[in-house]
C-alpha atoms as a PDB file:
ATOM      1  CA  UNK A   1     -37.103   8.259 -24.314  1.00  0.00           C
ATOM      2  CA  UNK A   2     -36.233   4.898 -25.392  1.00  0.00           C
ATOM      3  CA  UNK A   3     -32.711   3.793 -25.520  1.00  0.00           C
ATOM      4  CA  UNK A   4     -32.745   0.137 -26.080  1.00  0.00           C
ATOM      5  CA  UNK A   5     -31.358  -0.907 -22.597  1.00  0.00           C
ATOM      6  CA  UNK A   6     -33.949  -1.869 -19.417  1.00  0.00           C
ATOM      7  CA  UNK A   7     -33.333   0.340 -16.805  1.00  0.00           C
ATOM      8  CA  UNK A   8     -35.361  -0.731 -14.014  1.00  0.00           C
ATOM      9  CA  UNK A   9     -33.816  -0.729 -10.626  1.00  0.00           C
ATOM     10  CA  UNK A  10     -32.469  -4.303 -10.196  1.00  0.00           C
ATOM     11  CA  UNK A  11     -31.336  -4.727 -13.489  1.00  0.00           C
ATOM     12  CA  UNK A  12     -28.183  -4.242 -15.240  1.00  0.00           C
ATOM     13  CA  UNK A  13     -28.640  -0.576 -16.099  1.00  0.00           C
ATOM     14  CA  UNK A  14     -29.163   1.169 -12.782  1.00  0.00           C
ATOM     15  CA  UNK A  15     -27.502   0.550  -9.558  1.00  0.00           C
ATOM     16  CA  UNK A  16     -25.419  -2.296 -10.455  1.00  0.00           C
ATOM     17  CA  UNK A  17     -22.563  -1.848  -7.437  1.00  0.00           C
ATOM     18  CA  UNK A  18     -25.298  -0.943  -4.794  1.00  0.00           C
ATOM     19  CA  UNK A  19     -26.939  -4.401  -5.791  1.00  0.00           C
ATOM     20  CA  UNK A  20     -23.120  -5.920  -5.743  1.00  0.00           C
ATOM     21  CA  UNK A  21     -23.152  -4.837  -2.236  1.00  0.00           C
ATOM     22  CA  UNK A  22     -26.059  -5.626  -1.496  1.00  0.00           C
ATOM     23  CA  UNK A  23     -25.826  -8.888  -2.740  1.00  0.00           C
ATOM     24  CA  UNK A  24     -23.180  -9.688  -0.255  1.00  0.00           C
ATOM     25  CA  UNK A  25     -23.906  -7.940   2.570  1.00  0.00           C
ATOM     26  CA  UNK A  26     -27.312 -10.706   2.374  1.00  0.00           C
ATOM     27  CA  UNK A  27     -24.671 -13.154   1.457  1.00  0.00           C
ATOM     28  CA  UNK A  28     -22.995 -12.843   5.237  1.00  0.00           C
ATOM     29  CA  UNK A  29     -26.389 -12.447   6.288  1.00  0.00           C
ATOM     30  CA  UNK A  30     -27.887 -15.605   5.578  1.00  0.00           C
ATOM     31  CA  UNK A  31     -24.568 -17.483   6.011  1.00  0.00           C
ATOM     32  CA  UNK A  32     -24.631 -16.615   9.415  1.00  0.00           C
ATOM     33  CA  UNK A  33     -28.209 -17.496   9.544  1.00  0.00           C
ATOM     34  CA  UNK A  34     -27.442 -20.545   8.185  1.00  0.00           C
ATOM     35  CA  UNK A  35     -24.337 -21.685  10.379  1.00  0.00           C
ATOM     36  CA  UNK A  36     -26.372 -20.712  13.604  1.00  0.00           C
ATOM     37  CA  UNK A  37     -29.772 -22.805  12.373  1.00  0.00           C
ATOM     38  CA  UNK A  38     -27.581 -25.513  11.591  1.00  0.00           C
ATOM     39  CA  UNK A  39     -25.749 -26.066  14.788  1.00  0.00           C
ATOM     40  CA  UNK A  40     -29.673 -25.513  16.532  1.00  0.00           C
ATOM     41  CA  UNK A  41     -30.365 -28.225  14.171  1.00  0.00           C
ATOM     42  CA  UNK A  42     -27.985 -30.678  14.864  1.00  0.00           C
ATOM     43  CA  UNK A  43     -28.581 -30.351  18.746  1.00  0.00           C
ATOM     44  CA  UNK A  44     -32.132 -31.723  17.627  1.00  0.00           C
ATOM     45  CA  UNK A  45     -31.053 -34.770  16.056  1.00  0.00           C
ATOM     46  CA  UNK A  46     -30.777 -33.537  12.549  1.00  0.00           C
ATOM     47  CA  UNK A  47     -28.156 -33.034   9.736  1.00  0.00           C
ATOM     48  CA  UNK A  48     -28.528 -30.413   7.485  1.00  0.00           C
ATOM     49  CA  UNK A  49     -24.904 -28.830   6.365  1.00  0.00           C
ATOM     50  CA  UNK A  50     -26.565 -27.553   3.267  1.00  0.00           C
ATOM     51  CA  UNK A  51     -28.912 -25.239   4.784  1.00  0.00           C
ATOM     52  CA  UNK A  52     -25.379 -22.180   5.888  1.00  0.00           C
ATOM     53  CA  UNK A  53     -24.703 -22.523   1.855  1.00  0.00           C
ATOM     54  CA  UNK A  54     -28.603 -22.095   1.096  1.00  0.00           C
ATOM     55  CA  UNK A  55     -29.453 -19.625   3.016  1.00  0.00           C
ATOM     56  CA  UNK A  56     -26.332 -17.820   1.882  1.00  0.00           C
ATOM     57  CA  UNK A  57     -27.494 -17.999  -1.826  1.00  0.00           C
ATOM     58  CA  UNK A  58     -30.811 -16.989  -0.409  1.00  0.00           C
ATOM     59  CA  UNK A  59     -29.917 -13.953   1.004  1.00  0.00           C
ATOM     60  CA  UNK A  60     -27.282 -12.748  -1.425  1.00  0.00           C
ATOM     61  CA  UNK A  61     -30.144 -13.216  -3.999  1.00  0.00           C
ATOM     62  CA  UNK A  62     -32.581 -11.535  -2.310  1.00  0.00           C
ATOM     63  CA  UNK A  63     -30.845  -8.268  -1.767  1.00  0.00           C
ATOM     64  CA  UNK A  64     -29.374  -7.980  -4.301  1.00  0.00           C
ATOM     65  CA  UNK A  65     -32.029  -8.247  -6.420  1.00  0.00           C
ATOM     66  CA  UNK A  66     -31.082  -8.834  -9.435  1.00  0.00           C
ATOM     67  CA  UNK A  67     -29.753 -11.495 -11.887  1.00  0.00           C
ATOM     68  CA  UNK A  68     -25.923 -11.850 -11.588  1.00  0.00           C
ATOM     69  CA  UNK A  69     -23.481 -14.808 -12.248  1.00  0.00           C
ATOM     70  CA  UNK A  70     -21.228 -13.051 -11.019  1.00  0.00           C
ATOM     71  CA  UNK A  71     -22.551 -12.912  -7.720  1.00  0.00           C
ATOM     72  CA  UNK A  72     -24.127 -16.860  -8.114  1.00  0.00           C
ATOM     73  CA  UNK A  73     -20.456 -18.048  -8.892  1.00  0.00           C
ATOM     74  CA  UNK A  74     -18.634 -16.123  -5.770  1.00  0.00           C
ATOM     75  CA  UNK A  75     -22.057 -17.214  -3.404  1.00  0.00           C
ATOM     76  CA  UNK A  76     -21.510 -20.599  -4.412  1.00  0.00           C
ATOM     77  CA  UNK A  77     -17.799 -20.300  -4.006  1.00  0.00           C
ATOM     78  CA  UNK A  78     -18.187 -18.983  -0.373  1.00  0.00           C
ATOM     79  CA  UNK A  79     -21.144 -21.543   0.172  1.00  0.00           C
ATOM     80  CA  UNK A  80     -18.552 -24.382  -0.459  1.00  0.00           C
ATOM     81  CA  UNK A  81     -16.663 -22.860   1.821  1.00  0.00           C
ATOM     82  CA  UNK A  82     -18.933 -22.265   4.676  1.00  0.00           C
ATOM     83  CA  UNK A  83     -20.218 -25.957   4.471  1.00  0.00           C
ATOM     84  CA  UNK A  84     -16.624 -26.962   5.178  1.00  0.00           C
ATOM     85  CA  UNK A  85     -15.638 -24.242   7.958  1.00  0.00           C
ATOM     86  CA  UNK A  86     -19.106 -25.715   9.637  1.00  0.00           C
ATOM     87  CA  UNK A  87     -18.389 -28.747   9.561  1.00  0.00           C
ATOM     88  CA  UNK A  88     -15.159 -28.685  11.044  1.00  0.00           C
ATOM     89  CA  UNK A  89     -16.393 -26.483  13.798  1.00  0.00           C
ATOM     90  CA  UNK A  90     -18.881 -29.387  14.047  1.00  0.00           C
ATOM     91  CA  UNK A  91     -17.232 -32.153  14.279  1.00  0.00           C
ATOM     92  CA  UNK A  92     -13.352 -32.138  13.624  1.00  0.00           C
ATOM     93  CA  UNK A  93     -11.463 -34.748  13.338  1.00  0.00           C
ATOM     94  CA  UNK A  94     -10.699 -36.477  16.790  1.00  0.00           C
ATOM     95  CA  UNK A  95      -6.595 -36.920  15.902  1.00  0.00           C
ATOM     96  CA  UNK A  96      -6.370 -33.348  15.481  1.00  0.00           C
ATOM     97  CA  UNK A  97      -8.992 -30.495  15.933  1.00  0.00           C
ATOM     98  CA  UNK A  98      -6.820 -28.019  13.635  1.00  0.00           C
ATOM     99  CA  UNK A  99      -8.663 -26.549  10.646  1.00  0.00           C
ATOM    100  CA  UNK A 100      -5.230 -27.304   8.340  1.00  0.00           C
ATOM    101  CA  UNK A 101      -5.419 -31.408   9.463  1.00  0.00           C
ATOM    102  CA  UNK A 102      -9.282 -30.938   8.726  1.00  0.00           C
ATOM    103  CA  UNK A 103      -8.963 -29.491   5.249  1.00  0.00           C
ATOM    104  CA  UNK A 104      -6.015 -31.511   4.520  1.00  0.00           C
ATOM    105  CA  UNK A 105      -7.825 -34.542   5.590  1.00  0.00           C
ATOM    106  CA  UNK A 106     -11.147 -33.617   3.675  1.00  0.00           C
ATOM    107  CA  UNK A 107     -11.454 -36.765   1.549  1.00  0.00           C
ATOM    108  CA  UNK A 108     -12.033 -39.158   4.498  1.00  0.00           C
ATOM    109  CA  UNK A 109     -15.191 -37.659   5.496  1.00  0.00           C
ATOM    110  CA  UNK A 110     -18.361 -39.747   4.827  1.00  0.00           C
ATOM    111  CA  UNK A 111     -19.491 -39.249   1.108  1.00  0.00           C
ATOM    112  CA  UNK A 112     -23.081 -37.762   2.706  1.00  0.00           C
ATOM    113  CA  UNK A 113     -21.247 -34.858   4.238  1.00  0.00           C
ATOM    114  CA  UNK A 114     -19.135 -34.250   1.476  1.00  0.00           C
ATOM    115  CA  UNK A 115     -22.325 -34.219  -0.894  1.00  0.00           C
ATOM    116  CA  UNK A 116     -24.183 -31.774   1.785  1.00  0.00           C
ATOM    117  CA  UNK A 117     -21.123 -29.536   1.709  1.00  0.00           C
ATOM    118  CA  UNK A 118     -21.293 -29.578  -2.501  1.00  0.00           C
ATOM    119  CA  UNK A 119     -25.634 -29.183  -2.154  1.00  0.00           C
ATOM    120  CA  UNK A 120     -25.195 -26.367  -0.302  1.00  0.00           C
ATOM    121  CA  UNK A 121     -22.332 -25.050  -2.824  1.00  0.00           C
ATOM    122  CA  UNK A 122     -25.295 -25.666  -5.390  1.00  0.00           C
ATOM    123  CA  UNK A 123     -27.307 -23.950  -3.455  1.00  0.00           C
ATOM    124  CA  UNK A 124     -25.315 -20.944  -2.892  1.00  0.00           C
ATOM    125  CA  UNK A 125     -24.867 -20.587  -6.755  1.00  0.00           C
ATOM    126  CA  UNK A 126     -28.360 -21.303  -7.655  1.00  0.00           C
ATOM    127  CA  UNK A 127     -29.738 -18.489  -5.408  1.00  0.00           C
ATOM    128  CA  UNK A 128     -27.661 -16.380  -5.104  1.00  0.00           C
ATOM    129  CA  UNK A 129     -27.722 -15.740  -8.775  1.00  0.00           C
ATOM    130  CA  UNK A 130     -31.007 -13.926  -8.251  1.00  0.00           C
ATOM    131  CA  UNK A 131     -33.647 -12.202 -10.201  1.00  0.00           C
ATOM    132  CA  UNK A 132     -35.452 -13.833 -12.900  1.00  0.00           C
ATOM    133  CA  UNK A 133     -33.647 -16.734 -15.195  1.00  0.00           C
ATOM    134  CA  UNK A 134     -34.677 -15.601 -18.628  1.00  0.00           C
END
């Protein structure tokens, strides 16, 4: 029986909202993976705010297994956004701790973090697209 369409599991044809699911549920997953190995990190001497987003994308990509933009754009989407939420609980702003002075204040971090937040944004989409890039 061929009808035209691949419908291997992992592909658009068969189980395309268990993969959604999936996707995210390794999306929160790695993020919090990510957050935790980030502050370790840092207590070592090292700065990697890219690595919440990455490992977000990574996760999210591998269970979901399969190739969705969908899924790429809102990882990378949420990666931005975890690279930002980390680094405030990081290191906020000495003024005024609040997350609404941080995010209002954004632009007068150093251009390196605001690049690692946007990597791991990149990162987020790029993996958490999934599956093979025919």
């Amino acid at each position: 029986m061929t009808s035209g369409t691949n419908s291997e599991p992992g592909n658009r044809g068969e189980g395309g909202g268990l993969s959604f699911v999936l996707g995210v549920v390794g999306a929160v997953i790695g993020g919090y993976l990510g957050y935790i190995l980030f502050l370790w990190i840092a207590r070592q001497g090292f700065y990697a705010l890219a690595l919440p987003g990455a490992l977000m994308g990574i996760g999210c990509g591998l269970l979901s297994r399969r190739h969705s933009f969908l899924l790429g754009a809102l990882c990378g989407i949420a990666a931005l956004a975890l690279g930002v939420f980390t680094e405030w609980k990081y290191a906020p702003f000495v003024d005024d701790d609040s997350l609404l002075y941080f995010l209002k204040s954004i632009t007068s971090l150093k251009p390196l973090t605001l690049g690692m937040i946007v990597l791991g944004g990149v990162f987020g989409f790029w993996f958490g697209v999934g599956g093979s890039r025919r």
